[in-house]
PDB file of N, CA and C in Angstrom:
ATOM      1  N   UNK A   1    -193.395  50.512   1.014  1.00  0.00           N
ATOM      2  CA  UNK A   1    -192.578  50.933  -0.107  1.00  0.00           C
ATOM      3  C   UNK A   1    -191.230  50.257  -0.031  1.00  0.00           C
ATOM      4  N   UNK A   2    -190.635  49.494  -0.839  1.00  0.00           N
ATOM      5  CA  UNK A   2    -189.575  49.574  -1.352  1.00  0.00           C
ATOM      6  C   UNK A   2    -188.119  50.279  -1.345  1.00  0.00           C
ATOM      7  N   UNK A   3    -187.742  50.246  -0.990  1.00  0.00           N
ATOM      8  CA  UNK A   3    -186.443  51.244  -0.874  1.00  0.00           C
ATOM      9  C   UNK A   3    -185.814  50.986  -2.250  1.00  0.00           C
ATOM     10  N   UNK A   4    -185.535  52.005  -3.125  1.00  0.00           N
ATOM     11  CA  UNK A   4    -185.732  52.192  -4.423  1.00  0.00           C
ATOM     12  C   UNK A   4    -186.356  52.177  -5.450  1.00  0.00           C
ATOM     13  N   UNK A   5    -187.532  52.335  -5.357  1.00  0.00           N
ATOM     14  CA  UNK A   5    -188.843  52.002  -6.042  1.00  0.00           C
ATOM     15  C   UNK A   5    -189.727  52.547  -6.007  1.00  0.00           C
ATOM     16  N   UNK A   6    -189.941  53.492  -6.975  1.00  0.00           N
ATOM     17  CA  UNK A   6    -190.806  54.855  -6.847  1.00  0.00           C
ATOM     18  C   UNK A   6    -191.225  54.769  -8.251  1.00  0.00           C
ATOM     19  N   UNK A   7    -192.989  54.883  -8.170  1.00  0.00           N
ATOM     20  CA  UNK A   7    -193.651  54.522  -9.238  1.00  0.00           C
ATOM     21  C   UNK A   7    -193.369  56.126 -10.261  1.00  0.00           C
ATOM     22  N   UNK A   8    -194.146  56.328 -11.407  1.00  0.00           N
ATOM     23  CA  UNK A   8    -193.696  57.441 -12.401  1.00  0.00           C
ATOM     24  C   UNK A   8    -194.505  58.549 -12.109  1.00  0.00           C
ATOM     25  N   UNK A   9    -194.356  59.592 -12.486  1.00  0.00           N
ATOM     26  CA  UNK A   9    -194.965  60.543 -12.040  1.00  0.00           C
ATOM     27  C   UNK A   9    -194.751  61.033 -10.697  1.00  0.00           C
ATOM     28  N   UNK A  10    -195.565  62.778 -10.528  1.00  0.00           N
ATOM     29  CA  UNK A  10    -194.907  62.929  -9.432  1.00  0.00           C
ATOM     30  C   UNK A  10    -196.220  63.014  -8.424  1.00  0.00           C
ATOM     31  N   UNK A  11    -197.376  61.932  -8.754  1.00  0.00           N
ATOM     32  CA  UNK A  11    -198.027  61.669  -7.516  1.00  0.00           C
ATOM     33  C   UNK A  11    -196.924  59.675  -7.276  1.00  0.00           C
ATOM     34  N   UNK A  12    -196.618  59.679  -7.548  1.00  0.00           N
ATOM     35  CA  UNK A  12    -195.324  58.053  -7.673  1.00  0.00           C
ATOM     36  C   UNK A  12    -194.477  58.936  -6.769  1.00  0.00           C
ATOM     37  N   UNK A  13    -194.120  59.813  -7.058  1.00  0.00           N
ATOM     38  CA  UNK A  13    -192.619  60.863  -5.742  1.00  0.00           C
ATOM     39  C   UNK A  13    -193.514  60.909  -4.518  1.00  0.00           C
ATOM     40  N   UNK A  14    -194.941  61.965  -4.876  1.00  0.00           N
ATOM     41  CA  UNK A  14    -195.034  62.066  -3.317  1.00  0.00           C
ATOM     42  C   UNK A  14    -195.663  60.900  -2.469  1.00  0.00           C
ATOM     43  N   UNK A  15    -196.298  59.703  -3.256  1.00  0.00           N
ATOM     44  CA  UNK A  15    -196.910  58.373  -2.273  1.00  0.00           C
ATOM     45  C   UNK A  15    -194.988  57.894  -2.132  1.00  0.00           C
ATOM     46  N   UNK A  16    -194.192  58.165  -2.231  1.00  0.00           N
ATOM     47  CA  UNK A  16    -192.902  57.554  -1.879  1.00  0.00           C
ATOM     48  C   UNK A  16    -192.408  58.539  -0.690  1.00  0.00           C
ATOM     49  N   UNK A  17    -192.295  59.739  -1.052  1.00  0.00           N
ATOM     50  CA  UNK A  17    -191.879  60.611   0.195  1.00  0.00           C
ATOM     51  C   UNK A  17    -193.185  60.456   0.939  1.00  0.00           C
ATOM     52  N   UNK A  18    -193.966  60.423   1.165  1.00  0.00           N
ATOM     53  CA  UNK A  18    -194.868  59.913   2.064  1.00  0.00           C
ATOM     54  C   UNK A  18    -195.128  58.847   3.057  1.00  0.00           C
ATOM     55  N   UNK A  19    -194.736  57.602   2.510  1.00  0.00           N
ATOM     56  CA  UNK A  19    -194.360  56.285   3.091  1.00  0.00           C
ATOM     57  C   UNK A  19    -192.869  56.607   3.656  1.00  0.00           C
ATOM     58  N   UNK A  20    -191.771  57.211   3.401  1.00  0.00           N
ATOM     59  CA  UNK A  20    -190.416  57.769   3.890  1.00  0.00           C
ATOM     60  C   UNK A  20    -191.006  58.557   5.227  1.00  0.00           C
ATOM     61  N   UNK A  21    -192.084  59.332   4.995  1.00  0.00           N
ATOM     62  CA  UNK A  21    -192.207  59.964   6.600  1.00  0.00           C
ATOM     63  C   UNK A  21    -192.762  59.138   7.533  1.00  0.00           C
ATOM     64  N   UNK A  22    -193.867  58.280   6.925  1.00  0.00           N
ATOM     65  CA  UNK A  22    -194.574  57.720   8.002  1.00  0.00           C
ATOM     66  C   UNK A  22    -193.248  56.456   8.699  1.00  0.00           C
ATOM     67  N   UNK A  23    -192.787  56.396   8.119  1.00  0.00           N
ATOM     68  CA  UNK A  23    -191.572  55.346   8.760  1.00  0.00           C
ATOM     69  C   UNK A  23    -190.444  56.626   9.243  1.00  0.00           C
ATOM     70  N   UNK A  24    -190.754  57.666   9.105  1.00  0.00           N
ATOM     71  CA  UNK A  24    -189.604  58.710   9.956  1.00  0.00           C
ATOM     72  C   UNK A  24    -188.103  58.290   9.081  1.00  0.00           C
ATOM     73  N   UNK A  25    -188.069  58.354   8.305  1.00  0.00           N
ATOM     74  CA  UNK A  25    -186.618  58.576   7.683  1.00  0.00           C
ATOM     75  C   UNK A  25    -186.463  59.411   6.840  1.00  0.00           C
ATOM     76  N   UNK A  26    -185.803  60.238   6.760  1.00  0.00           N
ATOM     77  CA  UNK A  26    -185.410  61.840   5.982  1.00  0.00           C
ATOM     78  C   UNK A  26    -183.996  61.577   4.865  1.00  0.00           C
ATOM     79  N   UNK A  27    -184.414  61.854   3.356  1.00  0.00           N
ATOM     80  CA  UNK A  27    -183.540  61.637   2.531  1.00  0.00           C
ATOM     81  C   UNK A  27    -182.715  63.160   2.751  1.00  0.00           C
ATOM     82  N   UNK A  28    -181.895  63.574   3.434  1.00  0.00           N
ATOM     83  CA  UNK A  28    -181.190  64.753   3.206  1.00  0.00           C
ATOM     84  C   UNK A  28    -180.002  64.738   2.426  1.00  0.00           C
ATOM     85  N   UNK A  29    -180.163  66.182   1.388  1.00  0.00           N
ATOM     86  CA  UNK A  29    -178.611  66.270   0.494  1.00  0.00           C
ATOM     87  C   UNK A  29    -178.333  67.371   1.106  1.00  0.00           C
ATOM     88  N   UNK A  30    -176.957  67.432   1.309  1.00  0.00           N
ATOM     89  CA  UNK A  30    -176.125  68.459   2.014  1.00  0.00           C
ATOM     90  C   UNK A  30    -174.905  69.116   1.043  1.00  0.00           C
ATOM     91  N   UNK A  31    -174.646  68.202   0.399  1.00  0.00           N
ATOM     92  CA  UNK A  31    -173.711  68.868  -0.545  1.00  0.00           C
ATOM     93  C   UNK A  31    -173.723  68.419  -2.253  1.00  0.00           C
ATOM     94  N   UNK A  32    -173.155  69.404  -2.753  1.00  0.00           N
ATOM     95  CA  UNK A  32    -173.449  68.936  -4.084  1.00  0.00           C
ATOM     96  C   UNK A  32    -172.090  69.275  -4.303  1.00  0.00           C
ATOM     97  N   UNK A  33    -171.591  68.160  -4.808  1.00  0.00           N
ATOM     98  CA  UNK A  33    -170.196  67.858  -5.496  1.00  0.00           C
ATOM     99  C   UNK A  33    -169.922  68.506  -6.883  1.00  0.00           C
ATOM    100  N   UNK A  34    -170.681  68.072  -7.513  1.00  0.00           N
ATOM    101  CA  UNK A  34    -170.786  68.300  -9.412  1.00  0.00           C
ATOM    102  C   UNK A  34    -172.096  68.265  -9.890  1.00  0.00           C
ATOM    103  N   UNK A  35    -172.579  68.736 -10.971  1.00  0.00           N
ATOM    104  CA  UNK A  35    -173.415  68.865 -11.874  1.00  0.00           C
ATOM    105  C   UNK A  35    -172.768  68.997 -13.387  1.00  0.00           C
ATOM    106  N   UNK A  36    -173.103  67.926 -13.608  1.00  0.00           N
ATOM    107  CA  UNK A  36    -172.586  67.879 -15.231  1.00  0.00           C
ATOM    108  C   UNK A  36    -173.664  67.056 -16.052  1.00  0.00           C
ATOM    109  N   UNK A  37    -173.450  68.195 -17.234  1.00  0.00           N
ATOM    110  CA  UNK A  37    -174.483  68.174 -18.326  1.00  0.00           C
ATOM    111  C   UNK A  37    -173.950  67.937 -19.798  1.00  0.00           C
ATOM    112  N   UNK A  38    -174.782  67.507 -20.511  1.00  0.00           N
ATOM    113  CA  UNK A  38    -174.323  67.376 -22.155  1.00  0.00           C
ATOM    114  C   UNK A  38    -176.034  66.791 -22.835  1.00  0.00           C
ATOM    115  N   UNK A  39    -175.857  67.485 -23.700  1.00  0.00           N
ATOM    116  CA  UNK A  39    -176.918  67.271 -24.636  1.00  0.00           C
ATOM    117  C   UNK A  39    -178.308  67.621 -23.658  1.00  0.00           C
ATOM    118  N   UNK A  40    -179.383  66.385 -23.631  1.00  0.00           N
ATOM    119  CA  UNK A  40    -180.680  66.783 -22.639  1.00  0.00           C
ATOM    120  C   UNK A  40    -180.534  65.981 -21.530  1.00  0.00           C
ATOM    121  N   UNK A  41    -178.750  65.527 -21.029  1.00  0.00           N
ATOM    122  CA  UNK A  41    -178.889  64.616 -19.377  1.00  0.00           C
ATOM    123  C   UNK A  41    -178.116  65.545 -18.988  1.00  0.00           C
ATOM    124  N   UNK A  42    -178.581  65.470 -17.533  1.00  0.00           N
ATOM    125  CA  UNK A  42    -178.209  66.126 -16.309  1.00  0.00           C
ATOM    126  C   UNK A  42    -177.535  65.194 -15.645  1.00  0.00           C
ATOM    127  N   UNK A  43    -176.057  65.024 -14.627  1.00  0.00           N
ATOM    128  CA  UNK A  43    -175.875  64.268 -14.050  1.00  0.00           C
ATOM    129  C   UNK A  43    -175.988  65.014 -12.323  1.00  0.00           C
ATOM    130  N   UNK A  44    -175.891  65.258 -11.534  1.00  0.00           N
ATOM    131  CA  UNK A  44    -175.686  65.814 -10.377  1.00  0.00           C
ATOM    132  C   UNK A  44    -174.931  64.598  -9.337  1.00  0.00           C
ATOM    133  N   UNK A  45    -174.021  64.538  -8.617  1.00  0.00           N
ATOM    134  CA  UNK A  45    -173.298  64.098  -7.475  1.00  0.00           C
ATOM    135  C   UNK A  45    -173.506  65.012  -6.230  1.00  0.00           C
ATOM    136  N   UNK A  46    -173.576  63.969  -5.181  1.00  0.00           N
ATOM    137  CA  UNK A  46    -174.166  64.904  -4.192  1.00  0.00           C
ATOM    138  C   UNK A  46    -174.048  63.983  -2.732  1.00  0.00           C
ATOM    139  N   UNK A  47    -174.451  64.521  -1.636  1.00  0.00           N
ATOM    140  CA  UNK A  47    -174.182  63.761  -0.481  1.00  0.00           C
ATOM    141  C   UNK A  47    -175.028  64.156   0.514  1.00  0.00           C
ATOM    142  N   UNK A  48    -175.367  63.123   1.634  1.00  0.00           N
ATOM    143  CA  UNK A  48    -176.225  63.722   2.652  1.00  0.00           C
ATOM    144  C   UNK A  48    -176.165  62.688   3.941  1.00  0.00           C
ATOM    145  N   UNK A  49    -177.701  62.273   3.784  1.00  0.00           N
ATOM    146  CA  UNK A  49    -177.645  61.068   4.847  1.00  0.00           C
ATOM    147  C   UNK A  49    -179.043  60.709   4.383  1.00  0.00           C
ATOM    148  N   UNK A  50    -179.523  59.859   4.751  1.00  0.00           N
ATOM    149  CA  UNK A  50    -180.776  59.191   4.397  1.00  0.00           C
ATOM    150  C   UNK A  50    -180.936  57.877   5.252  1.00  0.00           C
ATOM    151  N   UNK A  51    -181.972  57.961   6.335  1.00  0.00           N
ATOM    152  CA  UNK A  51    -182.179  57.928   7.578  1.00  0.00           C
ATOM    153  C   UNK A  51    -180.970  57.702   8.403  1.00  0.00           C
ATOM    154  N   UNK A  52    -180.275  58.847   8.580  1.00  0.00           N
ATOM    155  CA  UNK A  52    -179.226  59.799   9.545  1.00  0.00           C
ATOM    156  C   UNK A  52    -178.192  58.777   8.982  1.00  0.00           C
ATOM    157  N   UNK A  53    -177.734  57.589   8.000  1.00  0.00           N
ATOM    158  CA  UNK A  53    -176.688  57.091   7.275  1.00  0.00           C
ATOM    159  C   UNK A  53    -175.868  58.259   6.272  1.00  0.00           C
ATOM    160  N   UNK A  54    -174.954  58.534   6.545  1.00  0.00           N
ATOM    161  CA  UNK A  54    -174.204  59.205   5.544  1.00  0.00           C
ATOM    162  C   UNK A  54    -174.490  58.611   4.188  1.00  0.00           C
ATOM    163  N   UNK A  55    -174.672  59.419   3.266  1.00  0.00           N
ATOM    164  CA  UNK A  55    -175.047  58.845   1.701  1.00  0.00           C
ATOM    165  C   UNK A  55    -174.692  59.483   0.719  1.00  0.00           C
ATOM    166  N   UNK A  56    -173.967  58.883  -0.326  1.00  0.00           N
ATOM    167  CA  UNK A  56    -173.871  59.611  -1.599  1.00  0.00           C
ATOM    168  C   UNK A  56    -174.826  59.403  -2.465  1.00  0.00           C
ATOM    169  N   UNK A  57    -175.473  59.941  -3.058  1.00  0.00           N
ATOM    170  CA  UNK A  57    -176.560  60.609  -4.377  1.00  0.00           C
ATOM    171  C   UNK A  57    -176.001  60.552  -5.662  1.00  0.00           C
ATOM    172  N   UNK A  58    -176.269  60.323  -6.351  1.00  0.00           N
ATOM    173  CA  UNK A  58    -176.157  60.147  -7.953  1.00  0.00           C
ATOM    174  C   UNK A  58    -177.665  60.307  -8.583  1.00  0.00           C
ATOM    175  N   UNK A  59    -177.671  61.953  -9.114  1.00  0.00           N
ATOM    176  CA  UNK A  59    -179.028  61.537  -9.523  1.00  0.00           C
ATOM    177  C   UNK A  59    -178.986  62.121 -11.502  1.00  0.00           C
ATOM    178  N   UNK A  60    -179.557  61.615 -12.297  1.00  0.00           N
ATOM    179  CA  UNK A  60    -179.221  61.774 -13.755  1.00  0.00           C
ATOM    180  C   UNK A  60    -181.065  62.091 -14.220  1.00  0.00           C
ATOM    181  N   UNK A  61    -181.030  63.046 -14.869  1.00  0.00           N
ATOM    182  CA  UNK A  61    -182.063  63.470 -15.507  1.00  0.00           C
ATOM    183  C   UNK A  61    -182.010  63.687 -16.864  1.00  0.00           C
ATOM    184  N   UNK A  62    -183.022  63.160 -17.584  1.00  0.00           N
ATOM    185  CA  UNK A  62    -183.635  63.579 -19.188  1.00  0.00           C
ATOM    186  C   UNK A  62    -184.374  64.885 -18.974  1.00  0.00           C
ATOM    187  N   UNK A  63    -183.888  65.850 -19.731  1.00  0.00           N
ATOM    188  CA  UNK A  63    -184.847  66.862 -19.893  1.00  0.00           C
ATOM    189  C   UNK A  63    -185.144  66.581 -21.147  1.00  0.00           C
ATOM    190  N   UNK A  64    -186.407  67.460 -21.342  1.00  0.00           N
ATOM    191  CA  UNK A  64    -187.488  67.631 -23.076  1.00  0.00           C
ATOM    192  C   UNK A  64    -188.225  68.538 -22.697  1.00  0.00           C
ATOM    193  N   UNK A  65    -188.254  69.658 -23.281  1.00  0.00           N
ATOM    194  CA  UNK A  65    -189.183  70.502 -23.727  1.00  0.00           C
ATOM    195  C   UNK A  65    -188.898  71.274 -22.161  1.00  0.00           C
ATOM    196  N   UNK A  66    -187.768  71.400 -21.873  1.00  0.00           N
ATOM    197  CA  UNK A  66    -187.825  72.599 -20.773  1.00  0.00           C
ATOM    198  C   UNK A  66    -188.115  71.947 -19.220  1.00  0.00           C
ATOM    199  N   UNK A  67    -188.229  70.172 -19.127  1.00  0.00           N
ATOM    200  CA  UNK A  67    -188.993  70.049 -18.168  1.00  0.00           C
ATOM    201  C   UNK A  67    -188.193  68.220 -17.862  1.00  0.00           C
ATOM    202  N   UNK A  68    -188.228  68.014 -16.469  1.00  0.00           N
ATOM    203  CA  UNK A  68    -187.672  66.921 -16.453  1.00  0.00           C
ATOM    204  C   UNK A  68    -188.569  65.491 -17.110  1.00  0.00           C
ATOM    205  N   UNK A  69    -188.323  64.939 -18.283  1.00  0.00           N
ATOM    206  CA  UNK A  69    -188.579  63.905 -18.840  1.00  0.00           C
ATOM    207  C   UNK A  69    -188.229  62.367 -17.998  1.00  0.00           C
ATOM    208  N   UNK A  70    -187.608  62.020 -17.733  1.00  0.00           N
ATOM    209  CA  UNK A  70    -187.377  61.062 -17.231  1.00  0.00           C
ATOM    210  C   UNK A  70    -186.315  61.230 -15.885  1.00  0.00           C
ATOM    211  N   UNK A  71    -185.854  60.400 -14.942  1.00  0.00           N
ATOM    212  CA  UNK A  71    -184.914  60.679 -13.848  1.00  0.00           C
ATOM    213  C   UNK A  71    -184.529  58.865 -13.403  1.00  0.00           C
ATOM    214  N   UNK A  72    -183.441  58.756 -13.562  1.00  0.00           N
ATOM    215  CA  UNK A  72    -182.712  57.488 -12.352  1.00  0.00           C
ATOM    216  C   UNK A  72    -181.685  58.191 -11.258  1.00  0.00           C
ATOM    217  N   UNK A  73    -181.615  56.927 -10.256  1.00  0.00           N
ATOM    218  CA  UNK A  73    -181.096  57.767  -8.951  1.00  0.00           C
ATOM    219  C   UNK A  73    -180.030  56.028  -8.677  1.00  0.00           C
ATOM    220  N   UNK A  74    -179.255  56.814  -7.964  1.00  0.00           N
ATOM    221  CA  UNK A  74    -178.640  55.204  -7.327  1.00  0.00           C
ATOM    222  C   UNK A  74    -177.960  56.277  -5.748  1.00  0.00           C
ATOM    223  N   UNK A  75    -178.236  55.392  -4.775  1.00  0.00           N
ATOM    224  CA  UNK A  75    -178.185  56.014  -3.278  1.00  0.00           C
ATOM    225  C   UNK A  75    -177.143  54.792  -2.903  1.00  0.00           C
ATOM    226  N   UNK A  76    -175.911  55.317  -2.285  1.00  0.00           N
ATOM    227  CA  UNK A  76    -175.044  54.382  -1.795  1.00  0.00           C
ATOM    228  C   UNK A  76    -174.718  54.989  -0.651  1.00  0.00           C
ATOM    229  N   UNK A  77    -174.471  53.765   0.898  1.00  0.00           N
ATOM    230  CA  UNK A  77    -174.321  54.313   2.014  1.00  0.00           C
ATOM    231  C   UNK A  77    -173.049  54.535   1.602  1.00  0.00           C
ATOM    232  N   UNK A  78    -172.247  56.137   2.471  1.00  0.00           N
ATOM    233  CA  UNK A  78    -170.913  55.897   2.735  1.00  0.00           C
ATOM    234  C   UNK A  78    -170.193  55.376   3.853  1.00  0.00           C
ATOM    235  N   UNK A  79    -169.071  54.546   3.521  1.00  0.00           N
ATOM    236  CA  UNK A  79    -168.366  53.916   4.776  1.00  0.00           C
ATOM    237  C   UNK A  79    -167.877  54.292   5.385  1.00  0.00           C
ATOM    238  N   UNK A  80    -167.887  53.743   6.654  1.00  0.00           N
ATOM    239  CA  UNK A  80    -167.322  54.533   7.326  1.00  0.00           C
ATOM    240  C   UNK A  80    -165.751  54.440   7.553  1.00  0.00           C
ATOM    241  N   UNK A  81    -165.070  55.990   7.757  1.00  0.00           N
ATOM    242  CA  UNK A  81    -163.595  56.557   7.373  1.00  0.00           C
ATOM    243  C   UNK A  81    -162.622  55.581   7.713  1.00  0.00           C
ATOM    244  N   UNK A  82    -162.998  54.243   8.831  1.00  0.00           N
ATOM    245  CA  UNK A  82    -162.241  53.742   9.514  1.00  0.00           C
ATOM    246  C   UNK A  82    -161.767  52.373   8.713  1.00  0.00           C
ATOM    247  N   UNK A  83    -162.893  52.126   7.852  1.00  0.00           N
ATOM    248  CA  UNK A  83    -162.790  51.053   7.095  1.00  0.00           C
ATOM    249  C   UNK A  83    -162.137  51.438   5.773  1.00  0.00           C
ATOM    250  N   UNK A  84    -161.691  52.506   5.631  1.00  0.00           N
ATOM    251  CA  UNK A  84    -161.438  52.947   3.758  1.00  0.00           C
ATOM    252  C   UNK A  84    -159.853  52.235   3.923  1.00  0.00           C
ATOM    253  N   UNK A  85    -159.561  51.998   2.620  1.00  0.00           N
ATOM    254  CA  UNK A  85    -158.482  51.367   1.952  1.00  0.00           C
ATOM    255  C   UNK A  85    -157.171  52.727   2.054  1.00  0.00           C
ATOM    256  N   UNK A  86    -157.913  53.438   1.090  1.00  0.00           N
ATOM    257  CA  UNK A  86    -156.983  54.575   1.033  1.00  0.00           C
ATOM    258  C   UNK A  86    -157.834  55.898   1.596  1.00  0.00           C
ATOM    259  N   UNK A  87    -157.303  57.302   1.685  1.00  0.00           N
ATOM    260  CA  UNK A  87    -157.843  58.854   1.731  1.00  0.00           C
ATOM    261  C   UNK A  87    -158.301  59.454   0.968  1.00  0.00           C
ATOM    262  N   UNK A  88    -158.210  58.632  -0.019  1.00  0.00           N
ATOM    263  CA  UNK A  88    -159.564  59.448  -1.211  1.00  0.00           C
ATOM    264  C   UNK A  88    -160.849  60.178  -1.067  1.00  0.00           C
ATOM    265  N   UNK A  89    -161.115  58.894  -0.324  1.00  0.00           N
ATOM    266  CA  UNK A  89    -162.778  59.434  -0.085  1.00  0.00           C
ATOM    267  C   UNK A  89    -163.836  59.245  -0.969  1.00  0.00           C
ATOM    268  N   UNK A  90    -164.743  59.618  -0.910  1.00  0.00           N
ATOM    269  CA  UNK A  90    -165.771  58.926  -1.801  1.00  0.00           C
ATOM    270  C   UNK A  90    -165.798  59.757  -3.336  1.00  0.00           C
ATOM    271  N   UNK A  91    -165.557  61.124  -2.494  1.00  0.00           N
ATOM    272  CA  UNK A  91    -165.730  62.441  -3.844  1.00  0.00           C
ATOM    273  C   UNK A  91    -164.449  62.563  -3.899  1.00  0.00           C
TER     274      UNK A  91
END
């Protein structure tokens, strides 16, 4: 598998989280920053690690009819504190 590339449907999720275990790497979210919505998208911000890399989450959903319609994701490692410009931080 691909690292970002997860076919449709959610037998496409679990042959992806599947190939993620057999290689032993764990997408964990630990925090959720925001969830913001308008009309039928969902945005969610969020953070974790994903194989034990600190990571921020961005994940955006289409709902229709009560049910998730479509979903994109973008996974960015975070840097580490020593290298940042300024104290912002990521969130």
């Amino acid at each position: 598998m691909s690292k970002g590339i997860i076919a449709d449907g959610v037998s496409g999720l679990n042959e992806a989280l599947a190939a993620l275990a057999e290689q032993n790497i764990q997408m964990i979210y630990t925090t959720t920053h925001q969830v913001l919505a308008q009309g039928n998208f969902v945005l969610a911000v969020s953070e974790g690690t994903f194989g034990d890399k600190p990571t921020a989450y961005y994940d955006l959903w289409r709902v229709e009819n009560g049910k998730i319609a479509e979903h994109w994701d973008v996974m960015e490692t975070i840097a580490d504190e020593s290298t940042w410009q300024n104290q912002n931080g990521k969130f």
